[in-house]
C-alpha atoms as a PDB file:
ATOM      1  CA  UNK A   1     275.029  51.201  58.759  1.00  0.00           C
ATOM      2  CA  UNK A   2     274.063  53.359  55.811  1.00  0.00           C
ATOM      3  CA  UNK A   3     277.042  52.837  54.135  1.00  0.00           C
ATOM      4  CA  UNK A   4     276.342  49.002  54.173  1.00  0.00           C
ATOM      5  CA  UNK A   5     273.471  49.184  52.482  1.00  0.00           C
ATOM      6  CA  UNK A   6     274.794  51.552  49.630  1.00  0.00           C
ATOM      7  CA  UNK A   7     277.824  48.948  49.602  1.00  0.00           C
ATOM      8  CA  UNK A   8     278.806  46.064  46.813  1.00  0.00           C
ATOM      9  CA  UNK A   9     278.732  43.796  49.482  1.00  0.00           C
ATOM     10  CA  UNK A  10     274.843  44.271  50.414  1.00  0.00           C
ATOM     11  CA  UNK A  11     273.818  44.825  46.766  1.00  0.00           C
ATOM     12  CA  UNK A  12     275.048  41.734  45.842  1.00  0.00           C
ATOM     13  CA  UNK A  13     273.094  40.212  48.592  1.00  0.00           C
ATOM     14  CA  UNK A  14     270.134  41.541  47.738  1.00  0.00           C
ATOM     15  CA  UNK A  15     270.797  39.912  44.154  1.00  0.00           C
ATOM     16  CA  UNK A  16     271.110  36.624  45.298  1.00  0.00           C
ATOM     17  CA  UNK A  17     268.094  37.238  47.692  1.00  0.00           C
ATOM     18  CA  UNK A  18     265.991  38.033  44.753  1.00  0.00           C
ATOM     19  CA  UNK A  19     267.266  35.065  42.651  1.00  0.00           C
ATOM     20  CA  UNK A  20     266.130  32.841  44.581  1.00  0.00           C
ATOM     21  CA  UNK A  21     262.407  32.518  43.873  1.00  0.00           C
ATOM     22  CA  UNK A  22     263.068  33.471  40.580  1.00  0.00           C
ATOM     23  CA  UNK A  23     264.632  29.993  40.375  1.00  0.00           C
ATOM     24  CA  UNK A  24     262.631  28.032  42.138  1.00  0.00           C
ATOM     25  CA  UNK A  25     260.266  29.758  39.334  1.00  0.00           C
ATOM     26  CA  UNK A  26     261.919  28.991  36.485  1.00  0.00           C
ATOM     27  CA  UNK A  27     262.683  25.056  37.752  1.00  0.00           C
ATOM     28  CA  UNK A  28     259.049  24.717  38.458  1.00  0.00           C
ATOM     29  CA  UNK A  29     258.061  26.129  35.648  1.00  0.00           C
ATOM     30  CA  UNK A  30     260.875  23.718  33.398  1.00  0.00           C
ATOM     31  CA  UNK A  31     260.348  20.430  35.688  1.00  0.00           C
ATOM     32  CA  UNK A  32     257.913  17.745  33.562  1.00  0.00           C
ATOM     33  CA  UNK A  33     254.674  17.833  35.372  1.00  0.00           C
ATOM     34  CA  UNK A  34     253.913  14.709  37.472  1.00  0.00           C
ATOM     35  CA  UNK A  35     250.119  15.451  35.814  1.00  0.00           C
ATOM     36  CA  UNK A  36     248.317  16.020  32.856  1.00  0.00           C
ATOM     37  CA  UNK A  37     248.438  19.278  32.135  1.00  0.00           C
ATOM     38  CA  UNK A  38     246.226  22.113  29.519  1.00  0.00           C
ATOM     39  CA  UNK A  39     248.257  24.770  28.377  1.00  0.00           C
ATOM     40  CA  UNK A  40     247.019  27.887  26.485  1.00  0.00           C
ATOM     41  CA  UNK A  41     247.835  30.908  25.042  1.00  0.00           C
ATOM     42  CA  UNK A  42     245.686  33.984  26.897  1.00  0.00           C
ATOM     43  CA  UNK A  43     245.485  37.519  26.306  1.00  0.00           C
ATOM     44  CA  UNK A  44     245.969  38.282  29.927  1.00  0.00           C
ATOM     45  CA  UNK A  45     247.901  37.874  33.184  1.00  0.00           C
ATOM     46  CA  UNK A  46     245.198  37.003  35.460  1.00  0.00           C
ATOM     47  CA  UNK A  47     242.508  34.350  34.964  1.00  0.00           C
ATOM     48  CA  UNK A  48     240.550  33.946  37.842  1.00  0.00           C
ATOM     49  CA  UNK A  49     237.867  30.893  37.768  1.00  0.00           C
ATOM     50  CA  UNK A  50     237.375  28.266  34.783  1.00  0.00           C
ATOM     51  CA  UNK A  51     235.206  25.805  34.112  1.00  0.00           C
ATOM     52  CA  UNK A  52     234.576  22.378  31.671  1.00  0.00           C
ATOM     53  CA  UNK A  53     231.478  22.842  29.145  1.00  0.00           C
ATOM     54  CA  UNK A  54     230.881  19.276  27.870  1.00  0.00           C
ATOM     55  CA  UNK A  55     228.216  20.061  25.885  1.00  0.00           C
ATOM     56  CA  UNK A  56     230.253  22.472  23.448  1.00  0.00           C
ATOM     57  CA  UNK A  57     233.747  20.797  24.852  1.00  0.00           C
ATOM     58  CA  UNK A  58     235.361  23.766  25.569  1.00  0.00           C
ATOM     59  CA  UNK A  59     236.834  25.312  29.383  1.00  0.00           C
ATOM     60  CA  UNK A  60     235.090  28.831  29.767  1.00  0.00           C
ATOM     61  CA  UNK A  61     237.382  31.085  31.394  1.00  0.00           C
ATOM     62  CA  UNK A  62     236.865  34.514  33.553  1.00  0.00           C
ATOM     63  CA  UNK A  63     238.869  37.423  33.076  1.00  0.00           C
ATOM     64  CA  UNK A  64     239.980  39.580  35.969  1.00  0.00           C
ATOM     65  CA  UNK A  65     240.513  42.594  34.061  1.00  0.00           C
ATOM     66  CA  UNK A  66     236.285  41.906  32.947  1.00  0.00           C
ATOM     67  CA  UNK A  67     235.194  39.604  30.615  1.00  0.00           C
ATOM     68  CA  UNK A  68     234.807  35.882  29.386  1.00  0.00           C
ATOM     69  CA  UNK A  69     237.161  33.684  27.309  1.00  0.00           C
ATOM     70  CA  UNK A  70     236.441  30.274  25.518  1.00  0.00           C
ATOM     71  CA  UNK A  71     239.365  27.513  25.064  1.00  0.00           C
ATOM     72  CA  UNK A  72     238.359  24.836  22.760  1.00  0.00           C
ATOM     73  CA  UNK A  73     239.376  21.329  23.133  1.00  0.00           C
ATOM     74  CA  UNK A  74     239.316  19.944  19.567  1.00  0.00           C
ATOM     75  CA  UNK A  75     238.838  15.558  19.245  1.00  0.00           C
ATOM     76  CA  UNK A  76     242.267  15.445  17.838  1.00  0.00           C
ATOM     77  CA  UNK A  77     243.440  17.398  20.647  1.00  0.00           C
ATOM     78  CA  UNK A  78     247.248  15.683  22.214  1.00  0.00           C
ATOM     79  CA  UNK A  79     249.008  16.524  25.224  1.00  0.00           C
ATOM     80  CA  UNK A  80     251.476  18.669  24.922  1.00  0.00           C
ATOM     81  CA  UNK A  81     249.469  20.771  22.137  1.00  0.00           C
ATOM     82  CA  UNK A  82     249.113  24.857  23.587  1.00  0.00           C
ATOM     83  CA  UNK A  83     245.676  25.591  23.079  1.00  0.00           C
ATOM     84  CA  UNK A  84     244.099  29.105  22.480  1.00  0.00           C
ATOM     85  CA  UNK A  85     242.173  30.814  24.399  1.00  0.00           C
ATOM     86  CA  UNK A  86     239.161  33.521  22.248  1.00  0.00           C
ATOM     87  CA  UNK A  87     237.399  36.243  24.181  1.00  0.00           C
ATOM     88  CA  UNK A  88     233.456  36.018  23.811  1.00  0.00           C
ATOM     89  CA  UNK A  89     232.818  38.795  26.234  1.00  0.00           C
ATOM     90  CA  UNK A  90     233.694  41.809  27.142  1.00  0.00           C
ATOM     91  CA  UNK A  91     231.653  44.753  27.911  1.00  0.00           C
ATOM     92  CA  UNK A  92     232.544  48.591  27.891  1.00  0.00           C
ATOM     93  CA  UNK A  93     229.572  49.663  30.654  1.00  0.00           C
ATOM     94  CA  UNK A  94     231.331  46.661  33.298  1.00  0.00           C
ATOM     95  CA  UNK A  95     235.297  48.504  32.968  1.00  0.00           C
ATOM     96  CA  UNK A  96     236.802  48.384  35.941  1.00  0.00           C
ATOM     97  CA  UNK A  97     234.807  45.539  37.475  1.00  0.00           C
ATOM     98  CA  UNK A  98     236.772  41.485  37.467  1.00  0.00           C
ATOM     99  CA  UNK A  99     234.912  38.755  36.283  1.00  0.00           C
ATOM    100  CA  UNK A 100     235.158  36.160  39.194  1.00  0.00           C
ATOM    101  CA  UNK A 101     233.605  32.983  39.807  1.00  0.00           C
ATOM    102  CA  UNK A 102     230.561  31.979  37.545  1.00  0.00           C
ATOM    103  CA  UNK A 103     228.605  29.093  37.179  1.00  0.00           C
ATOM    104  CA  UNK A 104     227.129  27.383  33.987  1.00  0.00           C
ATOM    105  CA  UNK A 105     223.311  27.126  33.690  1.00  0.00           C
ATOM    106  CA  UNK A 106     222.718  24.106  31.608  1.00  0.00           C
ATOM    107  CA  UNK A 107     219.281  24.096  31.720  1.00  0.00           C
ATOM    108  CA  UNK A 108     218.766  27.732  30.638  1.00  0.00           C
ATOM    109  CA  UNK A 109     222.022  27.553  28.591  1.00  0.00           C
ATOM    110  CA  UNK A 110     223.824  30.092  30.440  1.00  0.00           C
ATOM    111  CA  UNK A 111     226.378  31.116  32.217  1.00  0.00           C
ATOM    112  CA  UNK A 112     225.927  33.583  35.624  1.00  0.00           C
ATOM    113  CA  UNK A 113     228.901  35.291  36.297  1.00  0.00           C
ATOM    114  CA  UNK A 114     229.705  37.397  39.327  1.00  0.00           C
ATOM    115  CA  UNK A 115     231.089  40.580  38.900  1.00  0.00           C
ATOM    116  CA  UNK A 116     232.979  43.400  41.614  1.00  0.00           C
ATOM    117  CA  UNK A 117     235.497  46.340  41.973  1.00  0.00           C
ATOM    118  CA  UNK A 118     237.973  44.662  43.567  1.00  0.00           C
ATOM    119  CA  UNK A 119     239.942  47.241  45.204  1.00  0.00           C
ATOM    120  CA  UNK A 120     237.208  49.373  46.094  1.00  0.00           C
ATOM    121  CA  UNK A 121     234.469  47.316  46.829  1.00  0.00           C
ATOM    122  CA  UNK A 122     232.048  49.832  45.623  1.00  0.00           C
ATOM    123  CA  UNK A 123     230.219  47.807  43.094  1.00  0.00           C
ATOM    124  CA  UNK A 124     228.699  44.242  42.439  1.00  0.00           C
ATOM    125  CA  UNK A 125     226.886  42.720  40.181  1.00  0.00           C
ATOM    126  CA  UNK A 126     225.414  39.387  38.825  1.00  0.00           C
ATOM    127  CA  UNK A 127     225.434  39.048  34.664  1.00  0.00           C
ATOM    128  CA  UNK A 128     224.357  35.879  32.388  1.00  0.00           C
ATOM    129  CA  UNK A 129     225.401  35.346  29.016  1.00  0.00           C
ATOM    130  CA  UNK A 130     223.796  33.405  26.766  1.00  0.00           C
ATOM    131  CA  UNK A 131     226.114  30.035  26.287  1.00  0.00           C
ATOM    132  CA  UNK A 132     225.286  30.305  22.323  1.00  0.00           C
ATOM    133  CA  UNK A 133     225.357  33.679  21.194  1.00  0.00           C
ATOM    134  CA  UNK A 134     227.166  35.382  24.120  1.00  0.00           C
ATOM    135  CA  UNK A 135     224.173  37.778  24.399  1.00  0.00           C
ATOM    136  CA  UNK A 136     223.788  39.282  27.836  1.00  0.00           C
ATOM    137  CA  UNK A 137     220.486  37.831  29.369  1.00  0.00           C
ATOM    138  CA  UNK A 138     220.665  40.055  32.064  1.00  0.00           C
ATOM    139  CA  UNK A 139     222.717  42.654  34.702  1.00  0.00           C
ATOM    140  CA  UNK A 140     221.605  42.563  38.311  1.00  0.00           C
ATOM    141  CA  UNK A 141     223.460  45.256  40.301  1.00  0.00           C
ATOM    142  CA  UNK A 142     223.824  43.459  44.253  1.00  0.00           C
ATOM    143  CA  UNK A 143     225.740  46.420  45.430  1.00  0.00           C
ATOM    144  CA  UNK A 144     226.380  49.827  44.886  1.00  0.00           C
ATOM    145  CA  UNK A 145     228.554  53.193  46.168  1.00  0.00           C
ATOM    146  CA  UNK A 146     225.295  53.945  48.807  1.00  0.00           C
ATOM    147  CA  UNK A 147     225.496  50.526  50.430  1.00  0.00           C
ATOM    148  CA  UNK A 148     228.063  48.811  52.560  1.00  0.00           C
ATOM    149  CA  UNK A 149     231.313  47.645  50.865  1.00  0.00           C
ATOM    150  CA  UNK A 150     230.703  44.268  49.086  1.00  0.00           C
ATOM    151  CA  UNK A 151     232.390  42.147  47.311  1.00  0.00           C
ATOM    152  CA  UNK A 152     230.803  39.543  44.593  1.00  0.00           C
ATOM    153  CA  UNK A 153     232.852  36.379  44.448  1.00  0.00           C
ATOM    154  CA  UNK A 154     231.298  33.014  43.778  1.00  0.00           C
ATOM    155  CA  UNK A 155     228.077  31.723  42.474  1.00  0.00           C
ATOM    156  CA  UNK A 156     226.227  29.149  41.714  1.00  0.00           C
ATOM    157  CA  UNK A 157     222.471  28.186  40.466  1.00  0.00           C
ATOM    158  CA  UNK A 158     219.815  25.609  41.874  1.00  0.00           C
ATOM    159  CA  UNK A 159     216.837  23.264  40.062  1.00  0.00           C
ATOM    160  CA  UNK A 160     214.436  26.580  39.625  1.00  0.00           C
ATOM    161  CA  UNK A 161     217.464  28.781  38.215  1.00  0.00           C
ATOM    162  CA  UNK A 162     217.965  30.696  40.997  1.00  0.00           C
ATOM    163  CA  UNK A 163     221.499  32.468  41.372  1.00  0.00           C
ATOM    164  CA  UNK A 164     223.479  32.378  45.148  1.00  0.00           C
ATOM    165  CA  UNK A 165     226.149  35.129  45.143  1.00  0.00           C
ATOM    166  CA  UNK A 166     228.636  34.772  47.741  1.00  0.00           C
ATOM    167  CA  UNK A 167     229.747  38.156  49.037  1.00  0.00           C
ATOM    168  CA  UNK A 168     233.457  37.828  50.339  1.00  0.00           C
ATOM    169  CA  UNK A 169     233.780  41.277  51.709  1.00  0.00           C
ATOM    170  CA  UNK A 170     230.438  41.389  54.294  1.00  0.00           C
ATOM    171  CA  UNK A 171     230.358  37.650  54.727  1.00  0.00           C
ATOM    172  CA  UNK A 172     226.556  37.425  53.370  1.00  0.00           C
ATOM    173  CA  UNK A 173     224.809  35.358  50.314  1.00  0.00           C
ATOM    174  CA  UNK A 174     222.736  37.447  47.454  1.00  0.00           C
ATOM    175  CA  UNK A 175     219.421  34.981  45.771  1.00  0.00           C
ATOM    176  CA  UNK A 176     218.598  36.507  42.346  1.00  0.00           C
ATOM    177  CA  UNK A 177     215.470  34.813  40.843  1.00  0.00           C
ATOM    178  CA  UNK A 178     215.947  32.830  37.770  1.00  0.00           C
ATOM    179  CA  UNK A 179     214.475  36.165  35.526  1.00  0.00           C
ATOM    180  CA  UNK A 180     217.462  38.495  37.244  1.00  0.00           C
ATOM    181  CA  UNK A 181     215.617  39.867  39.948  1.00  0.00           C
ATOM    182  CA  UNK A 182     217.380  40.517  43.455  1.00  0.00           C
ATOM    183  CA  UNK A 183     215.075  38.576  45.760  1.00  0.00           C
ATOM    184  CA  UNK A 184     216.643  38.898  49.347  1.00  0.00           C
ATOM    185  CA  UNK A 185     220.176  38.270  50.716  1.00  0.00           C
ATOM    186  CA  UNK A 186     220.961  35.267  53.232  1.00  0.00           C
ATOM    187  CA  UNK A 187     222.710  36.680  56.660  1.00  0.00           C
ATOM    188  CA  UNK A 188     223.930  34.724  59.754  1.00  0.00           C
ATOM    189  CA  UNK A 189     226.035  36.056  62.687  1.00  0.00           C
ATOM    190  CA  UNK A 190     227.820  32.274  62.367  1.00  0.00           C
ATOM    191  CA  UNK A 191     229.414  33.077  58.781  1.00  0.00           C
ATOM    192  CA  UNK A 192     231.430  36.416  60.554  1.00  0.00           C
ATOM    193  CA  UNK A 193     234.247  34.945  62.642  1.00  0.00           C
ATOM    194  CA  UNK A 194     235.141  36.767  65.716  1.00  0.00           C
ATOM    195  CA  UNK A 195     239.388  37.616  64.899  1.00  0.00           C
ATOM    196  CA  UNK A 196     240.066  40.352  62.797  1.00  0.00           C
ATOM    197  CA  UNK A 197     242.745  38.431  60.703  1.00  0.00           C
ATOM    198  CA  UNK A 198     239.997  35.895  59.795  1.00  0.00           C
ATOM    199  CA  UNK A 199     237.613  38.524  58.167  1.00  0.00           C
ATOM    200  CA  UNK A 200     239.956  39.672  55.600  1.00  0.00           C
ATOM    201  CA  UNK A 201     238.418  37.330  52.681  1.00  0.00           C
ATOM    202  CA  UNK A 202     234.919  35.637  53.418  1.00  0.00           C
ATOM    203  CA  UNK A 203     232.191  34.005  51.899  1.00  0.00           C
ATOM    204  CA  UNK A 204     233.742  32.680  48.992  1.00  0.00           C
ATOM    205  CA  UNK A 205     233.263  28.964  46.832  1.00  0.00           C
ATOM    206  CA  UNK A 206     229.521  27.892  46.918  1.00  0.00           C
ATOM    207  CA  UNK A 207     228.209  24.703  45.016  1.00  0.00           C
ATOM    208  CA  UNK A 208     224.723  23.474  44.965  1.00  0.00           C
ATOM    209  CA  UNK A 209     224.058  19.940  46.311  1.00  0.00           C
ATOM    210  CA  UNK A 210     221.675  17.592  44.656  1.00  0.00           C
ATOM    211  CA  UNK A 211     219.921  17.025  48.032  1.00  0.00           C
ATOM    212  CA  UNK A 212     218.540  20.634  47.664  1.00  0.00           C
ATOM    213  CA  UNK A 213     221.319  22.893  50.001  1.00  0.00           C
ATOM    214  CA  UNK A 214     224.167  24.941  49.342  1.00  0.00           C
ATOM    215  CA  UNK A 215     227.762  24.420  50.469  1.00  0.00           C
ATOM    216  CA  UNK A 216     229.667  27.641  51.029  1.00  0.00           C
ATOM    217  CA  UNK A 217     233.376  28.121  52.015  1.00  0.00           C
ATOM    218  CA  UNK A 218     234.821  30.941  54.007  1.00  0.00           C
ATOM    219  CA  UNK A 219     238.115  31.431  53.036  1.00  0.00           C
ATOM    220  CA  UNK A 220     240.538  32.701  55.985  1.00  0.00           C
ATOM    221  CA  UNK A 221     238.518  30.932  58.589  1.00  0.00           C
ATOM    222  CA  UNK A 222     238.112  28.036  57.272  1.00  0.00           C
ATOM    223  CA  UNK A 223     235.051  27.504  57.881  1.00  0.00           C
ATOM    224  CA  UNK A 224     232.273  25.318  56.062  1.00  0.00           C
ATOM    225  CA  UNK A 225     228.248  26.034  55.948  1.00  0.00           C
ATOM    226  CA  UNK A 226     225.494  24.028  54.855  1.00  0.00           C
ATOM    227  CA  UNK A 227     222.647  26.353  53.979  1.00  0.00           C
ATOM    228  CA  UNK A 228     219.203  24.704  53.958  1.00  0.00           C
ATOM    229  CA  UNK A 229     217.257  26.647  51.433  1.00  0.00           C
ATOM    230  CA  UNK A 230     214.188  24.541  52.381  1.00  0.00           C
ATOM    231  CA  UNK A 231     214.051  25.182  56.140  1.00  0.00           C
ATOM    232  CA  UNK A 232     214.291  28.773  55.788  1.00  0.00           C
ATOM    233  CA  UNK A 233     218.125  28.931  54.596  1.00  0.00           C
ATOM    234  CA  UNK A 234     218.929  27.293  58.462  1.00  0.00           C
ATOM    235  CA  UNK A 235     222.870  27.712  58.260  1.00  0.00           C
ATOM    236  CA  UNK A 236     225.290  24.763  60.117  1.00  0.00           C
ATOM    237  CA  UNK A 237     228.416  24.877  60.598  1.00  0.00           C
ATOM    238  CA  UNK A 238     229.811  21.523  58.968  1.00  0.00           C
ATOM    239  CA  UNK A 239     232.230  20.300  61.112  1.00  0.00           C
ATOM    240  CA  UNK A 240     235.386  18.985  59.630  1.00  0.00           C
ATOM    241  CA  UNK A 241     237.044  15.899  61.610  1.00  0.00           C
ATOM    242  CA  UNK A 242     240.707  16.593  60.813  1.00  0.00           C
ATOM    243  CA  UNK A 243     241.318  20.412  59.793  1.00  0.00           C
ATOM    244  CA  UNK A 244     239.993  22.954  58.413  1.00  0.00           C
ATOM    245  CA  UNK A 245     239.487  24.652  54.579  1.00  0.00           C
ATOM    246  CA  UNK A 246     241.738  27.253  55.483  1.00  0.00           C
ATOM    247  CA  UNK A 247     242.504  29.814  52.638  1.00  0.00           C
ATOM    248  CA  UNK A 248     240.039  27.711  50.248  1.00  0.00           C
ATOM    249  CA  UNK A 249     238.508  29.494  47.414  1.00  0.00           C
ATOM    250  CA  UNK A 250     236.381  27.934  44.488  1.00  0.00           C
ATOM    251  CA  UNK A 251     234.583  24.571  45.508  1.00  0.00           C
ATOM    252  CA  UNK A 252     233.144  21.806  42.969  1.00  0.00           C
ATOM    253  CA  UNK A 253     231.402  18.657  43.985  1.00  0.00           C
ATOM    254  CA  UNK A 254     232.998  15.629  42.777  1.00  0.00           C
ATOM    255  CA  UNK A 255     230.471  13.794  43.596  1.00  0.00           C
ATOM    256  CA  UNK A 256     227.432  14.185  46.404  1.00  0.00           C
ATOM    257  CA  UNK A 257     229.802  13.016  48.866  1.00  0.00           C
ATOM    258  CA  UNK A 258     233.156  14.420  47.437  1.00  0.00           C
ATOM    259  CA  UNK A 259     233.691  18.151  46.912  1.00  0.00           C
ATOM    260  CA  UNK A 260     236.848  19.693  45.761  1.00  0.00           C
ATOM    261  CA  UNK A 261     237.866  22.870  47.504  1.00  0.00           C
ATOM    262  CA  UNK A 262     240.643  24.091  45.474  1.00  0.00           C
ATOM    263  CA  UNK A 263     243.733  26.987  46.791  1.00  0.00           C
ATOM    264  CA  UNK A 264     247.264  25.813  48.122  1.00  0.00           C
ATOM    265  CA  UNK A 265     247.161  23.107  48.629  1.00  0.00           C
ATOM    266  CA  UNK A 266     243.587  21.951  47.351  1.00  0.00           C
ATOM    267  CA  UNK A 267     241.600  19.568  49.502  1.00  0.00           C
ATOM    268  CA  UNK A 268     239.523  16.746  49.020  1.00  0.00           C
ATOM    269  CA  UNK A 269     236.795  16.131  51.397  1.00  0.00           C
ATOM    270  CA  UNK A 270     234.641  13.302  52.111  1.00  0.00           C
ATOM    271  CA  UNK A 271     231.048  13.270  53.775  1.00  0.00           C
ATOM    272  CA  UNK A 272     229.140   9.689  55.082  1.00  0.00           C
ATOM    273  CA  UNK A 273     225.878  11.918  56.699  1.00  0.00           C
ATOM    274  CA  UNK A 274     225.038  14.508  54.220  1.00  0.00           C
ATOM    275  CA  UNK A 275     227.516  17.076  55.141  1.00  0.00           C
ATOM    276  CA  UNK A 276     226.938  17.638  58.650  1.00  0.00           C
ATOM    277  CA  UNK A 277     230.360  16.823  59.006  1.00  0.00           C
ATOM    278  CA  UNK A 278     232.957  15.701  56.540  1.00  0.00           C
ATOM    279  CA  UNK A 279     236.602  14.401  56.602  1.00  0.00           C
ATOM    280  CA  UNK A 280     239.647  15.591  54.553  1.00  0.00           C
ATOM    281  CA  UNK A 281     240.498  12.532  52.668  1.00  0.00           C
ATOM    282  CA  UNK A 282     243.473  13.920  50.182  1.00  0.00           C
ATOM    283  CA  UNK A 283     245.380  17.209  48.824  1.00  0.00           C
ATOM    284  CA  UNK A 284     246.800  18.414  45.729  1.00  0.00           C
ATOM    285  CA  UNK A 285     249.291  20.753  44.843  1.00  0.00           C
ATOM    286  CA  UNK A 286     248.910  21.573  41.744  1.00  0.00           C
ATOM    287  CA  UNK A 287     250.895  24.761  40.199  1.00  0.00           C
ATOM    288  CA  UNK A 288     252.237  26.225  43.791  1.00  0.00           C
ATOM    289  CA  UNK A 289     253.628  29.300  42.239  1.00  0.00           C
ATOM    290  CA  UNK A 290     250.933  29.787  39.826  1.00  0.00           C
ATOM    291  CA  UNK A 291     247.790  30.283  42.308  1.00  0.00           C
ATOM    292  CA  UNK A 292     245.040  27.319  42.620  1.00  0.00           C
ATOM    293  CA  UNK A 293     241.470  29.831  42.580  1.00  0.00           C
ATOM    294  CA  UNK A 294     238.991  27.288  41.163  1.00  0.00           C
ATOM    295  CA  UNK A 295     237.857  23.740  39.794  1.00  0.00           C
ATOM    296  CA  UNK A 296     236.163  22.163  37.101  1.00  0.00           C
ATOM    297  CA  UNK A 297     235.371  18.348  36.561  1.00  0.00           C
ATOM    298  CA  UNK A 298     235.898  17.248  32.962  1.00  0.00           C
ATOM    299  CA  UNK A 299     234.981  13.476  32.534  1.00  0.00           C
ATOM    300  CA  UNK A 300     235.957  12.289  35.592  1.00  0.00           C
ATOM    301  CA  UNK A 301     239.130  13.844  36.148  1.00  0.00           C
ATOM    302  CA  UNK A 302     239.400  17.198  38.470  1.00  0.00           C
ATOM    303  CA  UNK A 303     241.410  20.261  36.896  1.00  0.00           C
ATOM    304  CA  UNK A 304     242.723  23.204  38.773  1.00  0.00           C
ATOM    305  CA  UNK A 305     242.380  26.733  37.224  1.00  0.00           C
ATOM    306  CA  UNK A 306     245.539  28.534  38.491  1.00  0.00           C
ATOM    307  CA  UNK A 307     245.210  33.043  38.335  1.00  0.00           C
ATOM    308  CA  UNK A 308     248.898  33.598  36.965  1.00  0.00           C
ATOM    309  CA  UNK A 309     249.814  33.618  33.475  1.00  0.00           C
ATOM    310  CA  UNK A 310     253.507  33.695  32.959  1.00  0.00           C
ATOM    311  CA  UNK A 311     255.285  34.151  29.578  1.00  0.00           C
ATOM    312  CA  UNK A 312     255.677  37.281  27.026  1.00  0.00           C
ATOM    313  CA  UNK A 313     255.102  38.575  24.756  1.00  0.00           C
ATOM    314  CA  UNK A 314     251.943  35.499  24.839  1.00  0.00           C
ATOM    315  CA  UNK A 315     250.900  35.116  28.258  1.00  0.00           C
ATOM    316  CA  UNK A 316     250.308  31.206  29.180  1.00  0.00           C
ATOM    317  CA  UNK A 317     247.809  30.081  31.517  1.00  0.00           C
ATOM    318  CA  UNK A 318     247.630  26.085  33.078  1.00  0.00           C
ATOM    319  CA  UNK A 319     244.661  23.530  33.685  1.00  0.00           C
ATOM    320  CA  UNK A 320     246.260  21.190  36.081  1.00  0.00           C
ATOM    321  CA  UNK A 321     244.802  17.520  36.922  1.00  0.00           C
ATOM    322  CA  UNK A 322     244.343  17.580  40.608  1.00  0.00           C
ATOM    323  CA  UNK A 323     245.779  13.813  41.816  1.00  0.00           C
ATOM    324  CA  UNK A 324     244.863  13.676  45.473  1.00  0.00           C
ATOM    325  CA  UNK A 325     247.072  11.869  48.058  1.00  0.00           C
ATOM    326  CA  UNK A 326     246.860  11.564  51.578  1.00  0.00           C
END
C-alpha cells in the first residue's frame, strides 16, 4: 500500500484530484455573469462585510486583517470599469483584531463597526468612525482576556443611536448607548441551541426594524429572533414556514416586510404579520466560490459582498446583484 501512494500512478491522481476545483474556479471565475456585477481592485484577500453610502456614493468596506476601505462610484461610472478600493482606517492599537460587520449611522454620520480576535476569541470591541473625517468617535471594549470567550460579529443602531452587537461565539447581544457606553447585554436560553454542531457560529446578522425591534440570525441553527426592545427585549422565535436560514450571516431589510439574509445560497424572506413568522420567497447564488458574508441595498437593487479576493499581484474583490428566484 505504501508503495502506491509514493507511485506515478497515485501522484497523478492526486493531480487531477486537485484540478478539479481549480477549474471549476477558473470557469466561474471566466463565465459572463448572468448579473451586474462591481469589481475592484483591494489591498487584501479577505473583505468581510460592505455596505452602500448614498449620501457620499461610495460602498464602505471592512477589512479582516483590521480596518476600513472606501470604493467610490463616480457618475460616469460603466459596467465593466474595475473600481478602486482606498483605505480610510486602520489603527495600530486594534492589530490583530478583524473588522466585521458594521453599520452606518446616518443620523450621527457614522459608522459602528464591530471588532474581535478571531481565532482566539479573547477580545471585542465596538469602534465608530466619523463618516467625514474618519476620526474615531469612540472604542468600547465588550470583551476581554478575564471574561468568557466572545466573539463580536454584527451590529446595527436604532432611532436613539444605540449600538446592538451580536456576539457569535456565546450566542448573546451587547447595547452600547449612543455616547459609547456598554449599557447591559441581552441573554436568552432560546438563542443557544441544544446540538453541539449547531453552536459552532451563533448570533450573527442583526438589522433594526422600523416598527422598533431587532431581527437577529443565528447562523448554524438557523434560527430567527425578533427581539422586542420595548417589552423588555422579549425574544421569539420567528418561525419560518418553509426552511430555515441555515448558515446565514449578514441580514439587510429590503423592505419592512423583505429582509435579505445573505451566505450560500442567500435567501429572501417575506413576512405578512410583522415577523412572527415569515416565508422564504426566493434565493440567490451569487459568487459560490467567492463566499456571500453580507448585503447592502443601493437604489433598489440588492448587492452581495463576497470575503475572497482572487487575483495577484492586485487582489480583486466582487459586489454581486442578488436576482432572487424561486
Amino acid at each position: 500500500m505504501a508503495s502506491f501512494f509514493c507511485s506515478t500512478k497515485f501522484l497523478l491522481l492526486l493531480f487531477f484530484v486537485s484540478a478539479i476545483p481549480i477549474a471549476f474556479i477558473i470557469h466561474l471565475e471566466t463565465s459572463s455573469p448572468t448579473t451586474h456585477v462591481y469589481h475592484y481592485h483591494s489591498t487584501g484577500w479577505l473583505r468581510e462585510c460592505s455596505k452602500w453610502d448614498n449620501a457620499n456614493r461610495r460602498f464602505i468596506v471592512s477589512f479582516f486583517e483590521g480596518g476600513l476601505g472606501v470604493i467610490p462610484v463616480e457618475a460616469d461610472y460603466s459596467p465593466g470599469d474595475v473600481l478602486q478600493e482606498i483605505p480610510v482606517v486602520k489603527e495600530a492599537d486594534l492589530t490583530g483584531n478583524a473588522s466585521l460587520g458594521f453599520t452606518i449611522d446616518r443620523e450621527r454620520n457614522r459608522v459602528l463597526v464591530a471588532v474581535a480576535d478571531v481565532l482566539g476569541n479573547r477580545y471585542s470591541a465596538l469602534a465608530a468612525y466619523d463618516l467625514t473625517s474618519w476620526n474615531r468617535v469612540f472604542l468600547t471594549k465588550l470583551s476581554g482576556p478575564e471574561d468568557e470567550k466572545a466573539f463580536a460579529d454584527d451590529v446595527v443602531v436604532d432611532t436613539e443611536g444605540n449600538a446592538y452587537i451580536t456576539d457569535a461565539k456565546a450566542d448573546k447581544i451587547w447595547k452600547v448607548g449612543a455616547n459609547g457606553e456598554l449599557k447591559y447585554t441581552i441573554k436568552n436560553p432560546i438563542f443557544t441551541p441544544k446540538e453541539w454542531y449547531n453552536k459552532l457560529i451563533g448570533l450573527n446578522g442583526i438589522v433594526y426594524h422600523p416598527n422598533g425591534y431587532l431581527l437577529v440570525g443565528h447562523t448554524f441553527s438557523g434560527n430567527l429572533f425578533k427581539i422586542e426592545i420595548a417589552k423588555g427585549d422579549e425574544v421569539k422565535l420567528v418561525k419560518i414556514d418553509n426552511g430555515s436560514l441555515k448558515f446565514g450571516d449578514g441580514m439587510e431589510l429590503l423592505s419592512p416586510t423583505k429582509l435579505v439574509v445573505a451566505g450560500n445560497p442567500t435567501r429572501l424572506v417575506e413576512s405578512s404579520d410583522d415577523w412572527e413568522s415569515g416565508t422564504i420567497v426566493g434565493k440567490a447564488k451569487g459568487a459560490i466560490h467567492r463566499l456571500s458574508t453580507a448585503a447592502t441595498v443601493k437604489e433598489g437593487t440588492v448587492y452581495l459582498n463576497h470575503m475572497i479576493g482572487l487575483g495577484y499581484p492586485r487582489k480583486k474583490h466582487v459586489l454581486v446583484e442578488a436576482v432572487f428566484s424561486a
